[in-house]
N, C-alpha and C. Protein backbone atom coordinates (compact mmCIF):
# COMPACT_ATOMS: atom_id res chain seq x y z
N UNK A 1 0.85 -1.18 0.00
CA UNK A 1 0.00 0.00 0.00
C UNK A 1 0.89 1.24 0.00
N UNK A 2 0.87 2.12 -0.61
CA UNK A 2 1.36 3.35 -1.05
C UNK A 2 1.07 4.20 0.25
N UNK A 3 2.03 5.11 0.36
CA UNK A 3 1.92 6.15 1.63
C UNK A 3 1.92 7.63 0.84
N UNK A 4 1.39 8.30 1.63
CA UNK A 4 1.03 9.89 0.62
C UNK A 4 1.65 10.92 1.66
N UNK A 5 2.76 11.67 1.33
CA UNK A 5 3.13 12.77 2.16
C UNK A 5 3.20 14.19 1.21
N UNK A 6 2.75 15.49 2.82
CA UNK A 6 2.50 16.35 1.90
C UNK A 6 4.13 17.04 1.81
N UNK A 7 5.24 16.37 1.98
CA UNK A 7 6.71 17.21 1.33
C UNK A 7 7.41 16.04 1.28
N UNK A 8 9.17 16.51 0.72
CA UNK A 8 9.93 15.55 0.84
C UNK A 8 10.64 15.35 1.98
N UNK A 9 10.81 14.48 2.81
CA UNK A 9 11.33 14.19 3.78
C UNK A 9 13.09 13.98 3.58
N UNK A 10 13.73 14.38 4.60
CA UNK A 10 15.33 13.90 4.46
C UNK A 10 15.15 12.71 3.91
N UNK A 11 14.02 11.65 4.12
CA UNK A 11 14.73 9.99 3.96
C UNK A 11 14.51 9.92 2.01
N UNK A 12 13.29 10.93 1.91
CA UNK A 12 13.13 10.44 0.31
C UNK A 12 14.35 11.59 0.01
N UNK A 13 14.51 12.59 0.47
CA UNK A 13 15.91 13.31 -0.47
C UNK A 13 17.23 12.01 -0.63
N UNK A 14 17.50 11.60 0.60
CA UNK A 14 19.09 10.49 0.44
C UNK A 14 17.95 9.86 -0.95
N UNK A 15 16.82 9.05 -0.60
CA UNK A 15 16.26 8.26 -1.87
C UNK A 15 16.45 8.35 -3.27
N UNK A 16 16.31 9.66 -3.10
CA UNK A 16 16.18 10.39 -4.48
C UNK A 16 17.82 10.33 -4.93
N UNK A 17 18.34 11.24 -3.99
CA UNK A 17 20.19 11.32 -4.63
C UNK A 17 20.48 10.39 -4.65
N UNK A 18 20.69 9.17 -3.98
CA UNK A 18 21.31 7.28 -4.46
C UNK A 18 20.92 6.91 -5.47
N UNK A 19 19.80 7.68 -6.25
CA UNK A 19 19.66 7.04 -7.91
C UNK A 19 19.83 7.15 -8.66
N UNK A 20 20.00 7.06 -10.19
CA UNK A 20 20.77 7.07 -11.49
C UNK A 20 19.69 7.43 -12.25
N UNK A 21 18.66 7.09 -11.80
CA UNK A 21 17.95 7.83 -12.82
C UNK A 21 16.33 7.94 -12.21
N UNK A 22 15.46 8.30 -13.22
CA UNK A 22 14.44 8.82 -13.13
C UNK A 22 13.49 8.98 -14.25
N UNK A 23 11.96 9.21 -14.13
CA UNK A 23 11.42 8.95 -15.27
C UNK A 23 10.28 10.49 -14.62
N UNK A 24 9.96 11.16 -15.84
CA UNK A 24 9.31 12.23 -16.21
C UNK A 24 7.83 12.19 -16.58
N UNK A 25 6.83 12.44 -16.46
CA UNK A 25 5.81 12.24 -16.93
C UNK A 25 4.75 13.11 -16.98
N UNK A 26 4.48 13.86 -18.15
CA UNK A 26 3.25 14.77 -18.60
C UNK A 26 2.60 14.93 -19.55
N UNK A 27 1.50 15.94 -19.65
CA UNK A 27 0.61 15.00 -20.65
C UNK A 27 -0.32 16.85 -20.81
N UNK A 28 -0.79 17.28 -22.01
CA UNK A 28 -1.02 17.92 -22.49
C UNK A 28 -2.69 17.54 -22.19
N UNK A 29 -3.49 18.51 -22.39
CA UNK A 29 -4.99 18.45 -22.34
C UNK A 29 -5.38 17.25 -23.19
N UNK A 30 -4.77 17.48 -24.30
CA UNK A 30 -5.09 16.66 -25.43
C UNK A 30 -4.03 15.53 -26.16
N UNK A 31 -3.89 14.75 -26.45
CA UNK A 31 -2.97 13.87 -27.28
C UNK A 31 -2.25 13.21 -26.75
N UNK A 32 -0.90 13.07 -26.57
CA UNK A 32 -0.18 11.71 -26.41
C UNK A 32 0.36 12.24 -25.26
N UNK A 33 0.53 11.04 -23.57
CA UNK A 33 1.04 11.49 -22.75
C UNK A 33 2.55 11.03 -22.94
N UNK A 34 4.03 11.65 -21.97
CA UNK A 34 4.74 11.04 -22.21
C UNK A 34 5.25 11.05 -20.85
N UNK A 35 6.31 10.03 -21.03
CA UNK A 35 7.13 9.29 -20.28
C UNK A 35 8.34 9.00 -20.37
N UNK A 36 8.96 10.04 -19.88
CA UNK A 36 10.83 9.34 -20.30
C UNK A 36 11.89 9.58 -19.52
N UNK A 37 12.92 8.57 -19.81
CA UNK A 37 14.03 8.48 -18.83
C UNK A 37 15.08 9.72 -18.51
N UNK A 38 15.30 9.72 -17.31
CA UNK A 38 16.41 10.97 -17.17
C UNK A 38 17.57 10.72 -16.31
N UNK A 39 18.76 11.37 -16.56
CA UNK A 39 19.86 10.59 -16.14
C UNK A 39 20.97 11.78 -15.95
N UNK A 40 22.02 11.41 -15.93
CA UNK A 40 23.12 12.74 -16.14
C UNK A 40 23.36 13.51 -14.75
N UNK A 41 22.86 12.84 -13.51
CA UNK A 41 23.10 14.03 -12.10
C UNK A 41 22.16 15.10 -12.61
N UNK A 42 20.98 15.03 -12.77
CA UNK A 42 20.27 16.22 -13.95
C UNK A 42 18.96 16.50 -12.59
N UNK A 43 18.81 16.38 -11.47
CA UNK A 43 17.71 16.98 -10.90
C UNK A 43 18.64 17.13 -9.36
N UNK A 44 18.33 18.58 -8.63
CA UNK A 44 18.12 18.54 -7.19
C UNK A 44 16.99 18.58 -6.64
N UNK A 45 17.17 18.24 -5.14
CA UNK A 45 15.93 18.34 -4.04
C UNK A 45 16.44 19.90 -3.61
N UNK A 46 15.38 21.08 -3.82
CA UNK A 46 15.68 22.55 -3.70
C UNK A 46 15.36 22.75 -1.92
N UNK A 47 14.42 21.47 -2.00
CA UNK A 47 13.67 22.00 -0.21
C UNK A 47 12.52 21.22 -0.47
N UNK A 48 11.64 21.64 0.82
CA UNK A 48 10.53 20.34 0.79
C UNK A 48 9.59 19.99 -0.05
N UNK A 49 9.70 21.05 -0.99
CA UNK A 49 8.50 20.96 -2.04
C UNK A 49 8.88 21.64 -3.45
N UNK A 50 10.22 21.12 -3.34
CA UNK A 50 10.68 21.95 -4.87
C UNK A 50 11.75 21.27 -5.14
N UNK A 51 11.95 20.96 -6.60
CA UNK A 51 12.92 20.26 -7.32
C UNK A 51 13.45 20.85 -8.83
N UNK A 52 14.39 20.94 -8.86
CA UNK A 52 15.30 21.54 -10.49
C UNK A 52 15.31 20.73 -10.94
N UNK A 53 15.22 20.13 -12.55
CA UNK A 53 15.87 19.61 -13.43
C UNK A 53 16.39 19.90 -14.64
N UNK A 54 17.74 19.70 -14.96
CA UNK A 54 17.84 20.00 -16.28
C UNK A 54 17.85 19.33 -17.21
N UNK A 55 16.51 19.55 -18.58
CA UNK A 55 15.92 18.79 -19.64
C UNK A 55 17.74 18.83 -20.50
N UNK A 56 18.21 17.78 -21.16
CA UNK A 56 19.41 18.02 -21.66
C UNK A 56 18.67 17.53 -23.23
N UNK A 57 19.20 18.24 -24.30
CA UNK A 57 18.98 17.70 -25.83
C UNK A 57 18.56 16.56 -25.97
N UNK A 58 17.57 16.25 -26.54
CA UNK A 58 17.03 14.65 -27.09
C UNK A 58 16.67 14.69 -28.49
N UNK A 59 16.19 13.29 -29.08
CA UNK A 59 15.46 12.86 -30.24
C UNK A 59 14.16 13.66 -30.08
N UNK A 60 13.43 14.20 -29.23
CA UNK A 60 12.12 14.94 -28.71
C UNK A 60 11.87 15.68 -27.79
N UNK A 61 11.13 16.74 -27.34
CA UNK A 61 10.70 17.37 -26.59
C UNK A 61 9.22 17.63 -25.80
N UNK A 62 8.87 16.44 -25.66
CA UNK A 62 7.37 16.62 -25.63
C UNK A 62 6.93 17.37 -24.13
N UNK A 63 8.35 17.16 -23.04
CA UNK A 63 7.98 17.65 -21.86
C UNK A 63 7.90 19.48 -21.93
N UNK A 64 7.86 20.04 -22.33
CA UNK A 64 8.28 21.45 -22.45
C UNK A 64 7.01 21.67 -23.84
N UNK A 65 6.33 21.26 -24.55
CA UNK A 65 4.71 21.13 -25.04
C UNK A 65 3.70 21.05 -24.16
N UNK A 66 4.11 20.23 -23.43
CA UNK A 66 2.89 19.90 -22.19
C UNK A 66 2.56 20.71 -21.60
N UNK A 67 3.83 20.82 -21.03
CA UNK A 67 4.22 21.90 -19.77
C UNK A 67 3.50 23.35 -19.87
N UNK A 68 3.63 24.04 -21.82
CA UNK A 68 2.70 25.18 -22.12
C UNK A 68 1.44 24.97 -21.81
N UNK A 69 0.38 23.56 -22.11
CA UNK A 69 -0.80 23.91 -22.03
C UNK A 69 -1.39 23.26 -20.76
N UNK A 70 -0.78 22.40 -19.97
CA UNK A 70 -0.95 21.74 -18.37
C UNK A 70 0.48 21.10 -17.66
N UNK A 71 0.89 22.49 -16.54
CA UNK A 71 1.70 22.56 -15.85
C UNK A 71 2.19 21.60 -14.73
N UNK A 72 1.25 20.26 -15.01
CA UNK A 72 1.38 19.14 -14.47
C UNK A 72 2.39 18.09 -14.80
N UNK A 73 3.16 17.68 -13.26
CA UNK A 73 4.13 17.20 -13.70
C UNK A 73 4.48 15.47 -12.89
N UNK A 74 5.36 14.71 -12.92
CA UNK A 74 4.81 13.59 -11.97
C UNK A 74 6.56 13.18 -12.30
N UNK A 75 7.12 13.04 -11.55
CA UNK A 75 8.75 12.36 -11.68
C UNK A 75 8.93 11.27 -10.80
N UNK A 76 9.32 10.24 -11.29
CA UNK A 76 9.49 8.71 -10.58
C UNK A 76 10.79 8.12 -10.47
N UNK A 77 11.05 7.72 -9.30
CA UNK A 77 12.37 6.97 -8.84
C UNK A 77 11.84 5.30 -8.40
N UNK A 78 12.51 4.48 -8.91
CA UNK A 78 12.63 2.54 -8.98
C UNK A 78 13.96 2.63 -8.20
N UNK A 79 13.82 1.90 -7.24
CA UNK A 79 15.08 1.30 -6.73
C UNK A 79 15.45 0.32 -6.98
N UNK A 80 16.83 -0.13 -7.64
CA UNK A 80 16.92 -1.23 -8.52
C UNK A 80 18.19 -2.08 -7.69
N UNK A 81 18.57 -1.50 -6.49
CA UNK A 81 19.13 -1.80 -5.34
C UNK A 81 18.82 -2.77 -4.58
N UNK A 82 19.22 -2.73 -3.12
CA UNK A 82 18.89 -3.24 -1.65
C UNK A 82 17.37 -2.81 -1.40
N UNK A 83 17.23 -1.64 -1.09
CA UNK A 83 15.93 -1.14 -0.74
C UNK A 83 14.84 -0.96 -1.86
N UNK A 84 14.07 -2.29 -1.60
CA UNK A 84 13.16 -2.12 -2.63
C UNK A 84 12.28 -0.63 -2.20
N UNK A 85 11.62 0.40 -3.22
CA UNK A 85 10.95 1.46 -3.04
C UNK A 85 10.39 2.06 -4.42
N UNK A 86 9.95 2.46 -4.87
CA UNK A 86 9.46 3.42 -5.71
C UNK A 86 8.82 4.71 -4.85
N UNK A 87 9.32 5.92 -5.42
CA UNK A 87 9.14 7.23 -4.86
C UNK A 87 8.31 7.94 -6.28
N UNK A 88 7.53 8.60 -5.69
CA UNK A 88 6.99 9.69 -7.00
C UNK A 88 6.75 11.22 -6.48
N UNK A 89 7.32 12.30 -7.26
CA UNK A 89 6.49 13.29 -6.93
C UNK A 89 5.56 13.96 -7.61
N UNK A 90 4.57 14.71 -7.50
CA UNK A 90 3.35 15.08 -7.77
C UNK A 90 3.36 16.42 -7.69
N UNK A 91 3.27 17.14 -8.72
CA UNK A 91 2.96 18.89 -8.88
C UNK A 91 2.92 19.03 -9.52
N UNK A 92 3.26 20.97 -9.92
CA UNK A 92 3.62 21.42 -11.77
C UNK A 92 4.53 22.15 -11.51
N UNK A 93 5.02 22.32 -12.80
CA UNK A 93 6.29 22.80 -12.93
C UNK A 93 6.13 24.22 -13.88
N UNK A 94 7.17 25.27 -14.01
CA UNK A 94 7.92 26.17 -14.82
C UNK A 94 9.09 25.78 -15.58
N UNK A 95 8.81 26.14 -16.38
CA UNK A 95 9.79 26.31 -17.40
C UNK A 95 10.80 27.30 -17.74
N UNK A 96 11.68 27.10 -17.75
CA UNK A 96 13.06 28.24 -17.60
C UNK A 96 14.21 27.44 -19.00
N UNK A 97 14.43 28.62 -19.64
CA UNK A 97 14.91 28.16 -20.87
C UNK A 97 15.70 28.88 -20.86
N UNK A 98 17.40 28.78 -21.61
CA UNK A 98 18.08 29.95 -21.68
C UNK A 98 17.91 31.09 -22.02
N UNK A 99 18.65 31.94 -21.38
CA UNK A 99 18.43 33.47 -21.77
C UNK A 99 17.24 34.04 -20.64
N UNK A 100 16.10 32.78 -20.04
CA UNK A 100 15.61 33.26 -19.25
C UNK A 100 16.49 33.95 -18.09
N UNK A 101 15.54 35.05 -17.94
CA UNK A 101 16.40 35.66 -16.32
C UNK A 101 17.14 34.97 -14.89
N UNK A 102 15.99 33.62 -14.99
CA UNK A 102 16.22 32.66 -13.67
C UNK A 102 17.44 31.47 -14.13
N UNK A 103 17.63 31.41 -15.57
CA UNK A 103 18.72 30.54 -16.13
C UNK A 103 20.09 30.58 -15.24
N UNK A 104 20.23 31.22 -15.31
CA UNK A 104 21.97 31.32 -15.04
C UNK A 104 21.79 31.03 -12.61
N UNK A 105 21.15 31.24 -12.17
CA UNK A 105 21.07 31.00 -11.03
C UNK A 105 20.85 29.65 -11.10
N UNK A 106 19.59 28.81 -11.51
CA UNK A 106 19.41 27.58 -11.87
C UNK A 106 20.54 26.60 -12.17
N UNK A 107 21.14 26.74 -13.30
CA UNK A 107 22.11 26.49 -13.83
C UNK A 107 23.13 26.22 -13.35
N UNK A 108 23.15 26.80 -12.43
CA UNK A 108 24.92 26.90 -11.40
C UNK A 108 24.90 25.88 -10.25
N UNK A 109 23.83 25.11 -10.12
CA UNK A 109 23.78 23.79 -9.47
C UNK A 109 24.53 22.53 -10.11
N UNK A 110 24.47 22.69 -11.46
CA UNK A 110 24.89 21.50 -12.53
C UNK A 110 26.26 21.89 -12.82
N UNK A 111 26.87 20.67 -13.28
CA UNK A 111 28.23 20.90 -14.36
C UNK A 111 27.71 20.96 -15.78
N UNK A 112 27.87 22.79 -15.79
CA UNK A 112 27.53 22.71 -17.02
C UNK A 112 27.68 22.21 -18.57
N UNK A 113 26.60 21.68 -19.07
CA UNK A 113 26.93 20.96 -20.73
C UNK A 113 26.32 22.06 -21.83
N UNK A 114 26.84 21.65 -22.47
CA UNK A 114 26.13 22.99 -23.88
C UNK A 114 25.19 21.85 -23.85
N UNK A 115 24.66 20.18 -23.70
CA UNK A 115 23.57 19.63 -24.07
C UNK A 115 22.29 20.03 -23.19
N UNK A 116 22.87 21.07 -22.17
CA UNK A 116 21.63 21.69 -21.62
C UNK A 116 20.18 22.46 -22.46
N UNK A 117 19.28 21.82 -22.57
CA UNK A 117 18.08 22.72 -23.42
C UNK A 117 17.13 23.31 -22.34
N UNK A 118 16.98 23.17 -21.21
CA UNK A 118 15.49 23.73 -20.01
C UNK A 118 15.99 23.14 -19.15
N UNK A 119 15.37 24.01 -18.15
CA UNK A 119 15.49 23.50 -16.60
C UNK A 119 13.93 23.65 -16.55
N UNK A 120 13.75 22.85 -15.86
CA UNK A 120 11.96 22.97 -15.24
C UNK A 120 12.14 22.77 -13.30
N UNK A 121 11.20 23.37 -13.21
CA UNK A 121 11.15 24.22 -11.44
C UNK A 121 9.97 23.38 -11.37
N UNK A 122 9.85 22.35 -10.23
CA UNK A 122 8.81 22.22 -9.76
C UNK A 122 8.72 22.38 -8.53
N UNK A 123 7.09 22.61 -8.57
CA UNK A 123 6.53 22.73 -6.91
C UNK A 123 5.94 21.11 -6.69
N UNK A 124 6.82 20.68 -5.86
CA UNK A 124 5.14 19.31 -5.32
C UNK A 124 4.64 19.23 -4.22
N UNK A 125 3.49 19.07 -4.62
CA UNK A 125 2.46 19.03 -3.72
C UNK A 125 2.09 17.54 -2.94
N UNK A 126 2.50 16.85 -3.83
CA UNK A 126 2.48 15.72 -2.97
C UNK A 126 3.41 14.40 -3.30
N UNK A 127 4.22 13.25 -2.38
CA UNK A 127 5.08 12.37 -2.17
C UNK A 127 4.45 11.34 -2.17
N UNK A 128 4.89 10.45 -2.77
CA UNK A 128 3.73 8.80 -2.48
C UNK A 128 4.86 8.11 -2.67
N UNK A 129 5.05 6.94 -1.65
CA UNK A 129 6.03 5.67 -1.72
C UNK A 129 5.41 4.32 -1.58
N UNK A 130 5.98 3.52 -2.62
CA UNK A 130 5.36 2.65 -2.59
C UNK A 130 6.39 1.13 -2.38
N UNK A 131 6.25 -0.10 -2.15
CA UNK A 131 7.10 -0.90 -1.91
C UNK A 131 7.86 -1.27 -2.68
N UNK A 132 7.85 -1.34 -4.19
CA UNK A 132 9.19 -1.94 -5.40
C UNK A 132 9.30 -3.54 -5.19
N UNK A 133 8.01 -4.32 -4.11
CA UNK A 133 8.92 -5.08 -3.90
C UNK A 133 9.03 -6.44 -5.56
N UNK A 134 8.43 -5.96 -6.58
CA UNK A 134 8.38 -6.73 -7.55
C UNK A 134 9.46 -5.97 -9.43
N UNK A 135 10.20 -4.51 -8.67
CA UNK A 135 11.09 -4.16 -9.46
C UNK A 135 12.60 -5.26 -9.54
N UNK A 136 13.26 -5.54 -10.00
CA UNK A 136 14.73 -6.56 -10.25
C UNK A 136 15.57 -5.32 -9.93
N UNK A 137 16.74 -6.44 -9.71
CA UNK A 137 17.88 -5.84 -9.16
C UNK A 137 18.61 -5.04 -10.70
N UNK A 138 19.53 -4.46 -10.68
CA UNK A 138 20.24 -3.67 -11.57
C UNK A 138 21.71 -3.77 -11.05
N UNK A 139 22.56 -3.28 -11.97
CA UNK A 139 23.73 -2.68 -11.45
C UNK A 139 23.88 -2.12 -12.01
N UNK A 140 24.10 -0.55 -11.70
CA UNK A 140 24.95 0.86 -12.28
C UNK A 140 26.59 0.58 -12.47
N UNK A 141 26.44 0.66 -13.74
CA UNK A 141 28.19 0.49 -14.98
C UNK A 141 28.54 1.69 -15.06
N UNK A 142 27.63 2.60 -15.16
CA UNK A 142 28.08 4.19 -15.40
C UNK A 142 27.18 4.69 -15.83
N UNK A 143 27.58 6.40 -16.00
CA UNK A 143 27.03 7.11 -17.13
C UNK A 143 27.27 7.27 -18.53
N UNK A 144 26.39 6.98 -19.40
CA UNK A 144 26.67 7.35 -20.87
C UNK A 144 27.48 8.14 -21.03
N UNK A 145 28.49 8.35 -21.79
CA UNK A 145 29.47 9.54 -22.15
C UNK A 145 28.70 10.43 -23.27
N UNK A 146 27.75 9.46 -24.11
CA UNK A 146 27.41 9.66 -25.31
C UNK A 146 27.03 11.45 -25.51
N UNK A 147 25.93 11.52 -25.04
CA UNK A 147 25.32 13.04 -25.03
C UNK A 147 26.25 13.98 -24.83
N UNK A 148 26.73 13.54 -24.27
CA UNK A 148 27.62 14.99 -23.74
C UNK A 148 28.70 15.34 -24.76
N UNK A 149 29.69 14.17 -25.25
CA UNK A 149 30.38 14.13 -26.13
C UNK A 149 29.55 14.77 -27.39
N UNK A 150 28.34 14.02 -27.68
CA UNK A 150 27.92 14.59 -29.03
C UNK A 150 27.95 15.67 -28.95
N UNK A 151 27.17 16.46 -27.77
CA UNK A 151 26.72 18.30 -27.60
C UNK A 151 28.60 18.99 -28.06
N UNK A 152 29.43 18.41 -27.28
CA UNK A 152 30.59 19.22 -26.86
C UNK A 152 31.10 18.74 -28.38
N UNK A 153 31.00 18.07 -29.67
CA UNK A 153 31.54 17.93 -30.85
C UNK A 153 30.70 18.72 -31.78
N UNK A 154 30.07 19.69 -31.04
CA UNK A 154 28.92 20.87 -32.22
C UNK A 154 29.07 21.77 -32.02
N UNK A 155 28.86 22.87 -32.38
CA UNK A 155 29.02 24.29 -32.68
C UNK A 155 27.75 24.97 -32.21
N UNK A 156 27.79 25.86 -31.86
CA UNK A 156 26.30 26.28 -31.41
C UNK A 156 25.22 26.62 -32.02
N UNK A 157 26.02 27.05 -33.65
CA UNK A 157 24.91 26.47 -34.98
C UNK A 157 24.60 25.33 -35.04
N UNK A 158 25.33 24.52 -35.05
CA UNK A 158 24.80 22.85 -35.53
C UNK A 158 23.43 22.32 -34.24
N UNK A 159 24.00 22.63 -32.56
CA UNK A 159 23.34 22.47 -31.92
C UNK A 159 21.94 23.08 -31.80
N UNK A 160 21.61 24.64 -32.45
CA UNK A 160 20.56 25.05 -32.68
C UNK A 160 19.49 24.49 -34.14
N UNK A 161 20.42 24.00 -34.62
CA UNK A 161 20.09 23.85 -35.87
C UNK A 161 19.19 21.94 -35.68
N UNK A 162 19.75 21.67 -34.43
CA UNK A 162 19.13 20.63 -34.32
C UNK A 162 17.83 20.42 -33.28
N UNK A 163 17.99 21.48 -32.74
CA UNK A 163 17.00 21.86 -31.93
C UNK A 163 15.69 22.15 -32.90
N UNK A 164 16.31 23.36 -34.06
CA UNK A 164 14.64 23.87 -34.74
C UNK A 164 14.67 22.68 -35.73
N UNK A 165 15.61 21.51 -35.95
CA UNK A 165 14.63 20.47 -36.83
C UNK A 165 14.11 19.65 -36.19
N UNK A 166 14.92 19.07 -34.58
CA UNK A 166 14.42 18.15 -34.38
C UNK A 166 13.51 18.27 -32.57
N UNK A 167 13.51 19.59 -32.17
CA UNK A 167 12.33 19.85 -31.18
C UNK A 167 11.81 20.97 -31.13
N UNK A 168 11.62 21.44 -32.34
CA UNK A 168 10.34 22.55 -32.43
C UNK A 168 8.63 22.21 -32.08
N UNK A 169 8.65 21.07 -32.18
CA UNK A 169 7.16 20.32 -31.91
C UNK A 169 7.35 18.95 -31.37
N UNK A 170 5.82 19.01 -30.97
CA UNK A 170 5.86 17.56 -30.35
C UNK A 170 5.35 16.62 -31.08
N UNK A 171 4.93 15.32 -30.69
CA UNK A 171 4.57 14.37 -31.44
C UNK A 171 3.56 14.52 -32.21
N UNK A 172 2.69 15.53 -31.15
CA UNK A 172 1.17 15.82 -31.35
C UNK A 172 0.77 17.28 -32.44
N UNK A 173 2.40 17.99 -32.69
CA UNK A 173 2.57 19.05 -33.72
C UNK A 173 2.23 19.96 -32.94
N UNK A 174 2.19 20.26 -31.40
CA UNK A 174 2.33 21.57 -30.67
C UNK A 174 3.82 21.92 -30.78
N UNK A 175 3.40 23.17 -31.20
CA UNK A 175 5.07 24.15 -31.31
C UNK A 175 5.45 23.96 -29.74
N UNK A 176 7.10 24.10 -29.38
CA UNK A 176 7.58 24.23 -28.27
C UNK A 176 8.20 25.16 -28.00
N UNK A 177 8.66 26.14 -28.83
CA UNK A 177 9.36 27.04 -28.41
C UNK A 177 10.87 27.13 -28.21
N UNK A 178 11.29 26.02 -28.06
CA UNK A 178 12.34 25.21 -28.06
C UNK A 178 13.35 26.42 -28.77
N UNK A 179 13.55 26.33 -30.48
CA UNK A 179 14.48 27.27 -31.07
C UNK A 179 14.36 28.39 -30.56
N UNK A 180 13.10 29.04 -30.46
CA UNK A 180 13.05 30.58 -30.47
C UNK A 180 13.56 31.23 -28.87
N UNK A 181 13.20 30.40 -28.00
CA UNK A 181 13.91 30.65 -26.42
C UNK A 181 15.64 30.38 -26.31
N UNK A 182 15.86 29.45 -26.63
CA UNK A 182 17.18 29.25 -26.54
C UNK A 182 18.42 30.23 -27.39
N UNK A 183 17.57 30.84 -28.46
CA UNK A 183 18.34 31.24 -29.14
C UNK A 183 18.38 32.71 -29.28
N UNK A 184 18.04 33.71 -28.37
CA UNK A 184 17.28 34.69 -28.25
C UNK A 184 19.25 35.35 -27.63
């Protein structure tokens, strides 16, 4: 049975930082919800009800579509460890894109990558843990080098240039904003 708290507690912050990764999840009024993996040291715990992440370059952008028309947001941790658990948090988020004003404060939590595209700010409102006890074990080999290498072998044309072909819209053909913020 799942437990519901209204912040994050010290025990889910250690929870949260011991993991490698994380999964994202939002969903627009209308059309396709999504769901995807995140990795890279790419989120802090800000305080009891607020969390940074930074969205880094992908094949898509659907989280930052959503995000314009329902500010609802849901981020999930699997423990693939000792302690079986699944953690989720529950709120909405802002969007902060370069050049925004709040960028460069944000920002200075991370080692910065040029594969940085958004940070999103959430508020949550609510914590739910649940037991994992039917997730498998894992072992963490590392982090991908991949992304980062690709971003740091581009030019900041090539990297924009891949932004307005390949996340100006979402699946669902909502514009994102994506080129026109970043590049301002």
């Amino acid at each position: 049975m799942g437990k519901q708290f209204d912040q994050i507690s010290e025990d889910h912050r250690a929870f949260i930082e011991a993991q490698h990764l994380f999964f994202s999840g939002t969903a627009a009024t209308e059309g396709k919800v999504n769901v995807s993996p995140k990795g890279m040291d790419s989120l802090r715990v800000k305080g009891p009800n607020r969390v940074i992440w930074v969205n880094y370059t992908g094949s898509g952008n659907e989280t930052v579509g959503h995000l314009q028309d329902n500010p609802r947001m849901t981020l999930m941790w699997c423990s693939f460890t000792k302690r079986p658990m699944i953690l989720r948090l529950y709120g909405t988020a802002k969007l902060v894109h370069r050049g925004h004003p709040e960028w460069d404060a944000l920002i200075a939590d991370f080692e910065v990558t040029r594969a940085a595209r958004q940070i999103y700010d959430m508020s949550v409102q609510m914590v739910q843990t649940s037991c994992g006890y039917s997730i498998p074990y894992f072992d963490h080999v590392g982090d991908r080098p991949t992304l980062r290498t690709w971003a740091e072998g581009k030019s900041d044309d090539e990297i924009e240039a891949y932004w307005r072909d390949r996340n100006s819209q979402t699946l669902d053909g909502v514009p994102t904003g994506t080129f026109e913020a970043n590049t301002k």
